[in-house]
PDB file of N, CA and C in Angstrom:
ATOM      1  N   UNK A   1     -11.426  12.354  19.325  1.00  0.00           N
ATOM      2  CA  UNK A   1     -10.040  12.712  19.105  1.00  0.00           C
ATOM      3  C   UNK A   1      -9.989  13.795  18.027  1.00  0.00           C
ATOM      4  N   UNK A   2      -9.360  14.846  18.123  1.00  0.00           N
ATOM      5  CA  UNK A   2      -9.046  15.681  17.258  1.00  0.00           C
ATOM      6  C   UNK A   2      -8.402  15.370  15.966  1.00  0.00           C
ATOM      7  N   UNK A   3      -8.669  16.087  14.944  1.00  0.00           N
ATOM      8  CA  UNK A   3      -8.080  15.473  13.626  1.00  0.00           C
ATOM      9  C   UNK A   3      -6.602  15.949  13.409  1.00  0.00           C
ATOM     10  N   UNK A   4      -5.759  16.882  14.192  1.00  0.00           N
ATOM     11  CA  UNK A   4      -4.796  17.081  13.900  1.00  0.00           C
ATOM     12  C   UNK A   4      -3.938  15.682  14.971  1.00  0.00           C
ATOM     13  N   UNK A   5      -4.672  15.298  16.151  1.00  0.00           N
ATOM     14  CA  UNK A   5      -4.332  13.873  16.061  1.00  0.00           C
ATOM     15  C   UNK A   5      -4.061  12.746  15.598  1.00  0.00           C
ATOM     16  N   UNK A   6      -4.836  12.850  14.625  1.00  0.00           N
ATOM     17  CA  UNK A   6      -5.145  11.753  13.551  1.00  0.00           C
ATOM     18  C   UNK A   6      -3.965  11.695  13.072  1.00  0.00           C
ATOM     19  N   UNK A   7      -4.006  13.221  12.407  1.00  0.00           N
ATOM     20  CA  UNK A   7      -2.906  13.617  11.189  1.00  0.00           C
ATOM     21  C   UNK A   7      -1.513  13.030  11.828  1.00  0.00           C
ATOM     22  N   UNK A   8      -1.004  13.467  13.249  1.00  0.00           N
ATOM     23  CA  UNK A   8       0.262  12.891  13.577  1.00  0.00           C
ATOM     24  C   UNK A   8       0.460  11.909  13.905  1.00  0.00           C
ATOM     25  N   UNK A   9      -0.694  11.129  14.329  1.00  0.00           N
ATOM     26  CA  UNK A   9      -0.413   9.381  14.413  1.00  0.00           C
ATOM     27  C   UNK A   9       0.060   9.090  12.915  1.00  0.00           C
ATOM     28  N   UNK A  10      -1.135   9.635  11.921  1.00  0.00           N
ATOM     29  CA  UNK A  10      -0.733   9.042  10.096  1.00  0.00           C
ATOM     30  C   UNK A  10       0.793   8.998  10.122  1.00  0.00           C
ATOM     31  N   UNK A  11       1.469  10.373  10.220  1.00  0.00           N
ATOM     32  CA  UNK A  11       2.486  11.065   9.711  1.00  0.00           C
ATOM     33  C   UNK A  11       3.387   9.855  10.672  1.00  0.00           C
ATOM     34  N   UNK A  12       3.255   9.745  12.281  1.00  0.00           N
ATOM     35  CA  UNK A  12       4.480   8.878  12.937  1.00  0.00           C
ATOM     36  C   UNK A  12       4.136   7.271  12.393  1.00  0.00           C
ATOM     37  N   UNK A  13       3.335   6.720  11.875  1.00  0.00           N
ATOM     38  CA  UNK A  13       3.213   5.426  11.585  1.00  0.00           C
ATOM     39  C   UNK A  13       1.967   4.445  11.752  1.00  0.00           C
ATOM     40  N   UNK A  14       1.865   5.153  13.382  1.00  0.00           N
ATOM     41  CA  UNK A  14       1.012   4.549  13.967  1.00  0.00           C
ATOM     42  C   UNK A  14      -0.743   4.170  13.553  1.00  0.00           C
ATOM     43  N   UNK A  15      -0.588   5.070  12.554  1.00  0.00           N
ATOM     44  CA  UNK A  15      -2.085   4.939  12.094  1.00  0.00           C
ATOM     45  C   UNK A  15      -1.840   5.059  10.693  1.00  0.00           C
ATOM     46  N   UNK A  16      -2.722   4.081   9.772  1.00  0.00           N
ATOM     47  CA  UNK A  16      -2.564   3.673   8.276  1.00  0.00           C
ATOM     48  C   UNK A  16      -3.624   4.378   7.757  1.00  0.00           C
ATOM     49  N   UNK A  17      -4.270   4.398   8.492  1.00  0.00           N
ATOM     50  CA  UNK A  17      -6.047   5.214   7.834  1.00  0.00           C
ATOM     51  C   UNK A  17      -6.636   5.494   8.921  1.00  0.00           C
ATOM     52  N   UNK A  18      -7.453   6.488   8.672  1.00  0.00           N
ATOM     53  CA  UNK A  18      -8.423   7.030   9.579  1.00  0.00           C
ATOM     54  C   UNK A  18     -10.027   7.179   8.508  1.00  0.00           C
ATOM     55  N   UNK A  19     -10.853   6.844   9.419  1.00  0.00           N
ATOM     56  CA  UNK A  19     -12.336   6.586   9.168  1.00  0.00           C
ATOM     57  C   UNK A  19     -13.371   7.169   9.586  1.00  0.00           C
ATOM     58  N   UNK A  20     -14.373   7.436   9.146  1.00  0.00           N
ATOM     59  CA  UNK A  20     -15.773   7.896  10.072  1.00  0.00           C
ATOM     60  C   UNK A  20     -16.411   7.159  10.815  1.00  0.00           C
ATOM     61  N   UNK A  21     -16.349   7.588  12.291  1.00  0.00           N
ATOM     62  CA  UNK A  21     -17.105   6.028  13.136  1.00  0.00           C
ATOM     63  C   UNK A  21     -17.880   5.264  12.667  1.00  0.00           C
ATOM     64  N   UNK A  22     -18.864   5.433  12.072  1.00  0.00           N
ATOM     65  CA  UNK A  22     -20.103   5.013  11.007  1.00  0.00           C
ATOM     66  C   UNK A  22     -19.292   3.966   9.999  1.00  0.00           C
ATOM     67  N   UNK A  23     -18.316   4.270   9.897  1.00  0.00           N
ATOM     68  CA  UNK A  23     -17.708   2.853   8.773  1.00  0.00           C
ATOM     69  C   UNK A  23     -16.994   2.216   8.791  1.00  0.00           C
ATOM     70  N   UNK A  24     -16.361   2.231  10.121  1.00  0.00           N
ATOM     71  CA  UNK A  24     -15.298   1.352  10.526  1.00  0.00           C
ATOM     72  C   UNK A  24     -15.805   0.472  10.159  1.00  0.00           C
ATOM     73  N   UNK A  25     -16.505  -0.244  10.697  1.00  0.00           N
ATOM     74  CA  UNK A  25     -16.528  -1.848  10.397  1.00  0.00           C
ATOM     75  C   UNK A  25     -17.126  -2.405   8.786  1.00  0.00           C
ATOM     76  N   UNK A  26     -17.974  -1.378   8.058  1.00  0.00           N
ATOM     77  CA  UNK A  26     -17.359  -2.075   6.986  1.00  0.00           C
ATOM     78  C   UNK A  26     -15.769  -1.921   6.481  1.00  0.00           C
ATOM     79  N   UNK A  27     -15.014  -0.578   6.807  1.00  0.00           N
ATOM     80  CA  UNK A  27     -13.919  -0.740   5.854  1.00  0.00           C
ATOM     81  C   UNK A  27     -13.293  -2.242   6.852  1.00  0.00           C
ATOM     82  N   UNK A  28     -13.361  -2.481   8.046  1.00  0.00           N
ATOM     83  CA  UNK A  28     -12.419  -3.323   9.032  1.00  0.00           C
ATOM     84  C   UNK A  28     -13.320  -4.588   7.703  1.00  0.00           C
ATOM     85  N   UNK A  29     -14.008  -5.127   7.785  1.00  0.00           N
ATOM     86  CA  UNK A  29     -14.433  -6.341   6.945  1.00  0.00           C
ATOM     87  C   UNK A  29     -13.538  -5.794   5.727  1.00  0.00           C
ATOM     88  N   UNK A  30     -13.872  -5.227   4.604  1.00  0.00           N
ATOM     89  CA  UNK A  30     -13.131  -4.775   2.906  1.00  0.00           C
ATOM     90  C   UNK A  30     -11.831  -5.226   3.798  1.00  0.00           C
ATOM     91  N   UNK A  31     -10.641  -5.120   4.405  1.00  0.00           N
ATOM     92  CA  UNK A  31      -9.420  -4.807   4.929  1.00  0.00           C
ATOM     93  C   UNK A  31      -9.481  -6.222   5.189  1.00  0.00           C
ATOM     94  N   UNK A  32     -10.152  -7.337   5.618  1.00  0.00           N
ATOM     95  CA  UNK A  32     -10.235  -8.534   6.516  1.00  0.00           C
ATOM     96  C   UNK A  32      -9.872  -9.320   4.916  1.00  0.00           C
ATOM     97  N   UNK A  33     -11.374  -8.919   4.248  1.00  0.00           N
ATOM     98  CA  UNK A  33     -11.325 -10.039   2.679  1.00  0.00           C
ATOM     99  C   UNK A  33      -9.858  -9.439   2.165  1.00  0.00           C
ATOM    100  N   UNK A  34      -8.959  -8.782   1.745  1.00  0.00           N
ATOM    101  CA  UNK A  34      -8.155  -7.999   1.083  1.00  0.00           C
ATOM    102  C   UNK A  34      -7.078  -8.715   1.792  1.00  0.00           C
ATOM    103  N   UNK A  35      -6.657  -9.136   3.284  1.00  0.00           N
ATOM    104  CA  UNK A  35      -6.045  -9.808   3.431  1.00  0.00           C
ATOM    105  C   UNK A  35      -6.304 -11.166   3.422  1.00  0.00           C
ATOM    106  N   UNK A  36      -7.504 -11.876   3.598  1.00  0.00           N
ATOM    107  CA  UNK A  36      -7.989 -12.898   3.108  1.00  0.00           C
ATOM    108  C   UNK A  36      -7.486 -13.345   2.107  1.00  0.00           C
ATOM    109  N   UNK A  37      -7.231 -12.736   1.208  1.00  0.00           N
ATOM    110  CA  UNK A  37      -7.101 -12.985  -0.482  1.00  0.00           C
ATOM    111  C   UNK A  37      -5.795 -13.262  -0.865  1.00  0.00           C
ATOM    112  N   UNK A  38      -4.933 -12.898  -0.098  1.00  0.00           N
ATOM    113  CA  UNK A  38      -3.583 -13.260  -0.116  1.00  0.00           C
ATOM    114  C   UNK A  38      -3.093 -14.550   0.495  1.00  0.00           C
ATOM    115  N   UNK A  39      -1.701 -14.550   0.208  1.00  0.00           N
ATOM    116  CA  UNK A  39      -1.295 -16.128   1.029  1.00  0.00           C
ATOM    117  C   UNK A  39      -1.279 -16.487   2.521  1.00  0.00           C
ATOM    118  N   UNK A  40      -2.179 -17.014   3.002  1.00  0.00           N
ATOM    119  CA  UNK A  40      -1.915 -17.772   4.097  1.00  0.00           C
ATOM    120  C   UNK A  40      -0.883 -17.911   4.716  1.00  0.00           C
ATOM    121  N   UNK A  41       0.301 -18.561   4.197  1.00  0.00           N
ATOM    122  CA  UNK A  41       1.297 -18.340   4.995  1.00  0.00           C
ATOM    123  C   UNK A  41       2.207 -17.350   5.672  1.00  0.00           C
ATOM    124  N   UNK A  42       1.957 -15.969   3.809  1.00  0.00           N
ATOM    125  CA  UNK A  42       2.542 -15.158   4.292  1.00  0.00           C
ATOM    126  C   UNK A  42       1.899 -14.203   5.345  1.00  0.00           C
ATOM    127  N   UNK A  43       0.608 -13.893   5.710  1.00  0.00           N
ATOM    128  CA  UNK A  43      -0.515 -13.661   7.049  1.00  0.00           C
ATOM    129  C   UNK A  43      -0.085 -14.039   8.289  1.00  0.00           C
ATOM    130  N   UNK A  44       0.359 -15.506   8.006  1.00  0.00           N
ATOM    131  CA  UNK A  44       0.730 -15.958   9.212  1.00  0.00           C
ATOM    132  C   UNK A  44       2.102 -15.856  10.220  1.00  0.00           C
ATOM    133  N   UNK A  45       2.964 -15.457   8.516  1.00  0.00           N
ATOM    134  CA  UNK A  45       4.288 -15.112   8.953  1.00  0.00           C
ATOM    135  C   UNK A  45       4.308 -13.850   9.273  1.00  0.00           C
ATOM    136  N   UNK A  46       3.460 -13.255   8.732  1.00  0.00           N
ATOM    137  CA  UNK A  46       3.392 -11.256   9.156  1.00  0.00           C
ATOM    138  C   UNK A  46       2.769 -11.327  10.778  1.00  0.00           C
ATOM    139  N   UNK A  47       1.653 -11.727  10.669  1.00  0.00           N
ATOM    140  CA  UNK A  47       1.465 -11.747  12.313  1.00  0.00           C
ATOM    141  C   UNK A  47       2.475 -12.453  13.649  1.00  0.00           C
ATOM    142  N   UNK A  48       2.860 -13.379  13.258  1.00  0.00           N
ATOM    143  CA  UNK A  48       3.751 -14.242  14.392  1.00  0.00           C
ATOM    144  C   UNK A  48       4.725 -12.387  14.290  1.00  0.00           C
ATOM    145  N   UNK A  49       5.062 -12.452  13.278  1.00  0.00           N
ATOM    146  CA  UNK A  49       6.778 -11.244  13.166  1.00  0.00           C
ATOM    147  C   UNK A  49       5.892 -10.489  14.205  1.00  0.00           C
ATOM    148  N   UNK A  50       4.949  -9.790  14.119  1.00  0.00           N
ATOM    149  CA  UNK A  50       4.247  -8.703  14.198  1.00  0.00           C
ATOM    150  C   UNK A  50       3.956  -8.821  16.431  1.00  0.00           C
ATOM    151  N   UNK A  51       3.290 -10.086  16.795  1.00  0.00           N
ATOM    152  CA  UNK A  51       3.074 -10.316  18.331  1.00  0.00           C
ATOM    153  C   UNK A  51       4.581 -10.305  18.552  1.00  0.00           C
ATOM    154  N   UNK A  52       5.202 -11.434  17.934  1.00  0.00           N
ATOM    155  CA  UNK A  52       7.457 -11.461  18.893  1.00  0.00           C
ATOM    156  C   UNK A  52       7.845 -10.147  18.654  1.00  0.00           C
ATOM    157  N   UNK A  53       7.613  -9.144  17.329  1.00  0.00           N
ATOM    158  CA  UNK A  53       8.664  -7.872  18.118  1.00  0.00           C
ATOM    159  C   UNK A  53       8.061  -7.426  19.571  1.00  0.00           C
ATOM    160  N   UNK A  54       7.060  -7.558  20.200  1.00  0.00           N
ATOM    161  CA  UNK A  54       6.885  -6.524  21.441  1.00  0.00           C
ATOM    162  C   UNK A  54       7.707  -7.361  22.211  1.00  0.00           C
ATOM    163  N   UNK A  55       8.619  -8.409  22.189  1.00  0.00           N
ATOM    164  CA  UNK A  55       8.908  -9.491  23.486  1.00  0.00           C
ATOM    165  C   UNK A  55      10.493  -9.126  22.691  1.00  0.00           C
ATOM    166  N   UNK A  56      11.351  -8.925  21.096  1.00  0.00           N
ATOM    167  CA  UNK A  56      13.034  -9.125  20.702  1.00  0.00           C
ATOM    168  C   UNK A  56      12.994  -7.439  20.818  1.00  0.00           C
ATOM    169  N   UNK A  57      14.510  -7.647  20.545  1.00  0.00           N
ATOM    170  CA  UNK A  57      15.293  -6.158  19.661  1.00  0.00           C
ATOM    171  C   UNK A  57      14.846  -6.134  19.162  1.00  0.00           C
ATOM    172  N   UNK A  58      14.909  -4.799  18.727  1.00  0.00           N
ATOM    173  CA  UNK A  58      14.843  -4.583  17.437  1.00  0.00           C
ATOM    174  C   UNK A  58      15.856  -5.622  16.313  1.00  0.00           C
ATOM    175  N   UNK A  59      16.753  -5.716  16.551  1.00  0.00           N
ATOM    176  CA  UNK A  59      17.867  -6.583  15.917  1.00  0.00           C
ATOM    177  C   UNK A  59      17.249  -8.161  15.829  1.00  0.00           C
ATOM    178  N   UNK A  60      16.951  -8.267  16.870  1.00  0.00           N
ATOM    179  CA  UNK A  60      16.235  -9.776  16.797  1.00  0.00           C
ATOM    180  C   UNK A  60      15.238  -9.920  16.223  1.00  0.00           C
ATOM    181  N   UNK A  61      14.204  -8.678  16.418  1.00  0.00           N
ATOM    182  CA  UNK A  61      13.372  -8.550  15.258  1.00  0.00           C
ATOM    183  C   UNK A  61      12.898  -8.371  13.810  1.00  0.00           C
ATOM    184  N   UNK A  62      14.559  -8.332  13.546  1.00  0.00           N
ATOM    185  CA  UNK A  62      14.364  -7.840  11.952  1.00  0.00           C
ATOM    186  C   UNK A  62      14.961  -8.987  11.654  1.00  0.00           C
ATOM    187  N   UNK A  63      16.185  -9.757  12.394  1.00  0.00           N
ATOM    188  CA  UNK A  63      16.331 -11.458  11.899  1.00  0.00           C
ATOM    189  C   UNK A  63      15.542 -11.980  12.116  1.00  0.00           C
ATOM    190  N   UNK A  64      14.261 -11.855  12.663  1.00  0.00           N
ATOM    191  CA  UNK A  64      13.176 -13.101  12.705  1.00  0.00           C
ATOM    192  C   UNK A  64      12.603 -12.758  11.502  1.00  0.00           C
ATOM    193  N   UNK A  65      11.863 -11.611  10.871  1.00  0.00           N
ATOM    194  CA  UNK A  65      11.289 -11.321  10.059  1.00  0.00           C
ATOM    195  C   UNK A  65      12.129 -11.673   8.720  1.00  0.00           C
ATOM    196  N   UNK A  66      13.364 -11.362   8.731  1.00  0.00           N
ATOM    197  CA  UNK A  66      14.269 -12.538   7.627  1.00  0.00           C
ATOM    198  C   UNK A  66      14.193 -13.697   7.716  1.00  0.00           C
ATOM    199  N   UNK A  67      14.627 -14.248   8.613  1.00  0.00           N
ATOM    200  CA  UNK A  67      13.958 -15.475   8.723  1.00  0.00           C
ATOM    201  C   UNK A  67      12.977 -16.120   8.014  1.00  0.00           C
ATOM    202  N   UNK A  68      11.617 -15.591   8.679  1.00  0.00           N
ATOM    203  CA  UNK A  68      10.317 -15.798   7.906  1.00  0.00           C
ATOM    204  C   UNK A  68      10.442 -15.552   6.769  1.00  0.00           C
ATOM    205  N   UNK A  69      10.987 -14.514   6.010  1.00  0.00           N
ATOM    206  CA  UNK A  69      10.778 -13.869   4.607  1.00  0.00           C
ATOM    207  C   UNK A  69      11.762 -15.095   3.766  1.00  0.00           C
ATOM    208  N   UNK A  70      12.571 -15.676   4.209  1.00  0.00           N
ATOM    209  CA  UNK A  70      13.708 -16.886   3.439  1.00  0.00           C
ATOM    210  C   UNK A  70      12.984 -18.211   3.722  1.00  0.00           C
ATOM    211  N   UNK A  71      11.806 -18.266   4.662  1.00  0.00           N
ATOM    212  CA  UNK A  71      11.461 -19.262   3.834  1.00  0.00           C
ATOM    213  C   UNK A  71      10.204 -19.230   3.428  1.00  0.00           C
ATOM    214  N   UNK A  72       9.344 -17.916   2.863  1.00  0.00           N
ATOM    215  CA  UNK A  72       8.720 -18.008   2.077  1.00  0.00           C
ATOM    216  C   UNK A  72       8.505 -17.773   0.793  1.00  0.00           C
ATOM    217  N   UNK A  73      10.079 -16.802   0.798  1.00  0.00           N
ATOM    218  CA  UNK A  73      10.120 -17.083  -0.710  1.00  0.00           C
ATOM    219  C   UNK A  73      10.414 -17.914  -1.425  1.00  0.00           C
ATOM    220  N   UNK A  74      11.222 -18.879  -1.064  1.00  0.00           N
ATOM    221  CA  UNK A  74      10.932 -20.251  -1.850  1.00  0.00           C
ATOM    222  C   UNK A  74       9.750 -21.288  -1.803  1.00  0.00           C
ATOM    223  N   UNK A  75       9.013 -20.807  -1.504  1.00  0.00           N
ATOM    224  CA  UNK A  75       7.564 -22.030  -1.349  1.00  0.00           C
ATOM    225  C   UNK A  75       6.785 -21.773  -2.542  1.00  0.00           C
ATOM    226  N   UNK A  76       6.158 -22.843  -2.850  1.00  0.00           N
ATOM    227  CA  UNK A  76       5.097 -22.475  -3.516  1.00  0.00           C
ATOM    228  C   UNK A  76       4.011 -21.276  -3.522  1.00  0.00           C
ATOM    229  N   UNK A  77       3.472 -20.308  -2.447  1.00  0.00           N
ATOM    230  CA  UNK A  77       3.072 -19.483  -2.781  1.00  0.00           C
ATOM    231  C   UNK A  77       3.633 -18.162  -3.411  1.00  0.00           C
ATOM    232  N   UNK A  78       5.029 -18.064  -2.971  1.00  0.00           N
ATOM    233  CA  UNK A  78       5.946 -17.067  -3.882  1.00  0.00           C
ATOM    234  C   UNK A  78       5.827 -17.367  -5.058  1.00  0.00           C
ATOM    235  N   UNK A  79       5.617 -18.934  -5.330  1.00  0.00           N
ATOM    236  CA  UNK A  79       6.178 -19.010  -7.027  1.00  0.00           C
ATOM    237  C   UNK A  79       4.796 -18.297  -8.021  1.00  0.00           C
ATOM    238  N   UNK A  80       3.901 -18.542  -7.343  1.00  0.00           N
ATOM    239  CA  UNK A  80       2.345 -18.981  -7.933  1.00  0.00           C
ATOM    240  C   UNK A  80       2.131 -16.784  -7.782  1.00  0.00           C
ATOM    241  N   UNK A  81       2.091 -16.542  -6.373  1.00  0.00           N
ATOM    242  CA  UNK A  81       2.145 -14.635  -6.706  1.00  0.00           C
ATOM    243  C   UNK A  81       3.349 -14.307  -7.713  1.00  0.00           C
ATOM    244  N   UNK A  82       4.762 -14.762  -8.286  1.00  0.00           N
ATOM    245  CA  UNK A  82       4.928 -14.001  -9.078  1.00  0.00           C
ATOM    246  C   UNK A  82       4.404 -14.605 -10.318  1.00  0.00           C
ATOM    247  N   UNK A  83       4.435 -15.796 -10.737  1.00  0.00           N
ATOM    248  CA  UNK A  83       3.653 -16.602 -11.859  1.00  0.00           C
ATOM    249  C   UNK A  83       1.891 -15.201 -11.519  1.00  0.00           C
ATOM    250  N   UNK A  84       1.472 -15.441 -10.975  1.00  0.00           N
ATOM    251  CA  UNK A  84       0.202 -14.271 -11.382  1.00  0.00           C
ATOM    252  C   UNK A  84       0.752 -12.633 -11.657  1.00  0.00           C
ATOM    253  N   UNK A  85       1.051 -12.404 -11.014  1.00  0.00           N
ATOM    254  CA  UNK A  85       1.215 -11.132 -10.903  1.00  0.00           C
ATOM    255  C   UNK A  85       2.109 -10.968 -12.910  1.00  0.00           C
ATOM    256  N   UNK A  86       2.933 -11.490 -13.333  1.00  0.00           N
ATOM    257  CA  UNK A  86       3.622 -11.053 -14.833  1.00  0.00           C
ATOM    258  C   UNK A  86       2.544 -11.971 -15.871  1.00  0.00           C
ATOM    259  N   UNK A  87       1.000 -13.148 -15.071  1.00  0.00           N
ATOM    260  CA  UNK A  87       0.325 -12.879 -16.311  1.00  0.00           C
ATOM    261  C   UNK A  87      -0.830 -12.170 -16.151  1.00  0.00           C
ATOM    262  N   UNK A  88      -0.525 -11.386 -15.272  1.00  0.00           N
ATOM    263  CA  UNK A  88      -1.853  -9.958 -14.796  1.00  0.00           C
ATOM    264  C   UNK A  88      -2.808 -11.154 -15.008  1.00  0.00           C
ATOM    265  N   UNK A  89      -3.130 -11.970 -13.625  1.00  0.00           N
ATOM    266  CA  UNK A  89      -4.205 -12.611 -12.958  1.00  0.00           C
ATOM    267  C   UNK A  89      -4.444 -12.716 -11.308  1.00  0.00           C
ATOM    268  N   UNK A  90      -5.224 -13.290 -10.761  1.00  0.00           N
ATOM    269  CA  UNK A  90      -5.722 -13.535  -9.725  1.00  0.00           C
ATOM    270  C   UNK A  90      -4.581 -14.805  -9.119  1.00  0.00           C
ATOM    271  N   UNK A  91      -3.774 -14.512  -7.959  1.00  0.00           N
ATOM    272  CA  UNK A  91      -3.473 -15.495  -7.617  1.00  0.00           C
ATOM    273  C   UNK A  91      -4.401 -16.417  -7.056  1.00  0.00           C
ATOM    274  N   UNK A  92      -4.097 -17.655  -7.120  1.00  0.00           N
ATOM    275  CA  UNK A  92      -4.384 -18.684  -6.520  1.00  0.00           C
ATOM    276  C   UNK A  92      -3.445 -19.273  -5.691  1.00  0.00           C
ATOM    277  N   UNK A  93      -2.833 -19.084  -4.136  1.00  0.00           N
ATOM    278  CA  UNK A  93      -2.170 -19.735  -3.446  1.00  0.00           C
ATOM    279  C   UNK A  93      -2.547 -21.293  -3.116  1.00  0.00           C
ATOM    280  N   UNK A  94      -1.217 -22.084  -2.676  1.00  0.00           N
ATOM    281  CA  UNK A  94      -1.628 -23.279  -2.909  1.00  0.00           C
ATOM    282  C   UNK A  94      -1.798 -22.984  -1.040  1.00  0.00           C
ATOM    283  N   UNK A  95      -1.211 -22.312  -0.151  1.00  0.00           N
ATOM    284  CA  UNK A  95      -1.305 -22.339   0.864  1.00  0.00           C
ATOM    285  C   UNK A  95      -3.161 -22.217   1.647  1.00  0.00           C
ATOM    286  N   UNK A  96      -3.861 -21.427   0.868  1.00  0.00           N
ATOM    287  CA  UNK A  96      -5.259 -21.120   0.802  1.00  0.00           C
ATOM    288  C   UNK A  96      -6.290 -22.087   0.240  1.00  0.00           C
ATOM    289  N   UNK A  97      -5.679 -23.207   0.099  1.00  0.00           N
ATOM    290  CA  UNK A  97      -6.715 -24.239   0.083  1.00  0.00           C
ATOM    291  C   UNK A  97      -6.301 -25.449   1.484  1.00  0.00           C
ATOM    292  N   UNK A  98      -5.325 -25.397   2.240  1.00  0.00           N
ATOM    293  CA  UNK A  98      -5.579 -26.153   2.746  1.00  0.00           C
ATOM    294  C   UNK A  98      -6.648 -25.934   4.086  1.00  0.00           C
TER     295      UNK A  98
END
């Protein structure tokens, strides 16, 4: 693929990064742990949002993704990422141990 390809997938959305064939798969692993490291639930709520928009509206799709987003910010892993994040540490989700 040509790189001014690249460039207009970047620019329309569709592409977050572009790589040298040779390293995809380590950056795809670095990208795997990096979401690893975060909350569980909220992973889980980004992907479900992420497969149902190809099936709602758009409209239906952005109330589901509210949805999801109201009830994870009240859970325990919201409390525990902003509790880390204002004492500049490592979260520990409680969702990532079960």
């Amino acid at each position: 693929m040509l790189l001014s390809q690249h460039v207009k997938r970047l620019i329309w959305g569709l592409l977050s990064e572009v790589t040298e064939p040779e390293l995809y798969l380590e950056r795809s692993i670095e990208l795997a742990k990096e979401i690893a490291s975060k909350s569980t639930l909220a992973a889980q709520a980004i992907k479900a949002s992420v497969l149902r928009s190809y099936e709602l509206s758009l409209a239906d799709g952005l109330q589901q993704e509210r949805d999801a987003f109201l009830q994870i910010v009240v859970g325990e892993d919201a409390a525990e990422g902003i509790a880390a994040f204002t004492e500049k540490r490592v979260a520990n989700f409680p969702s990532n141990k079960q």
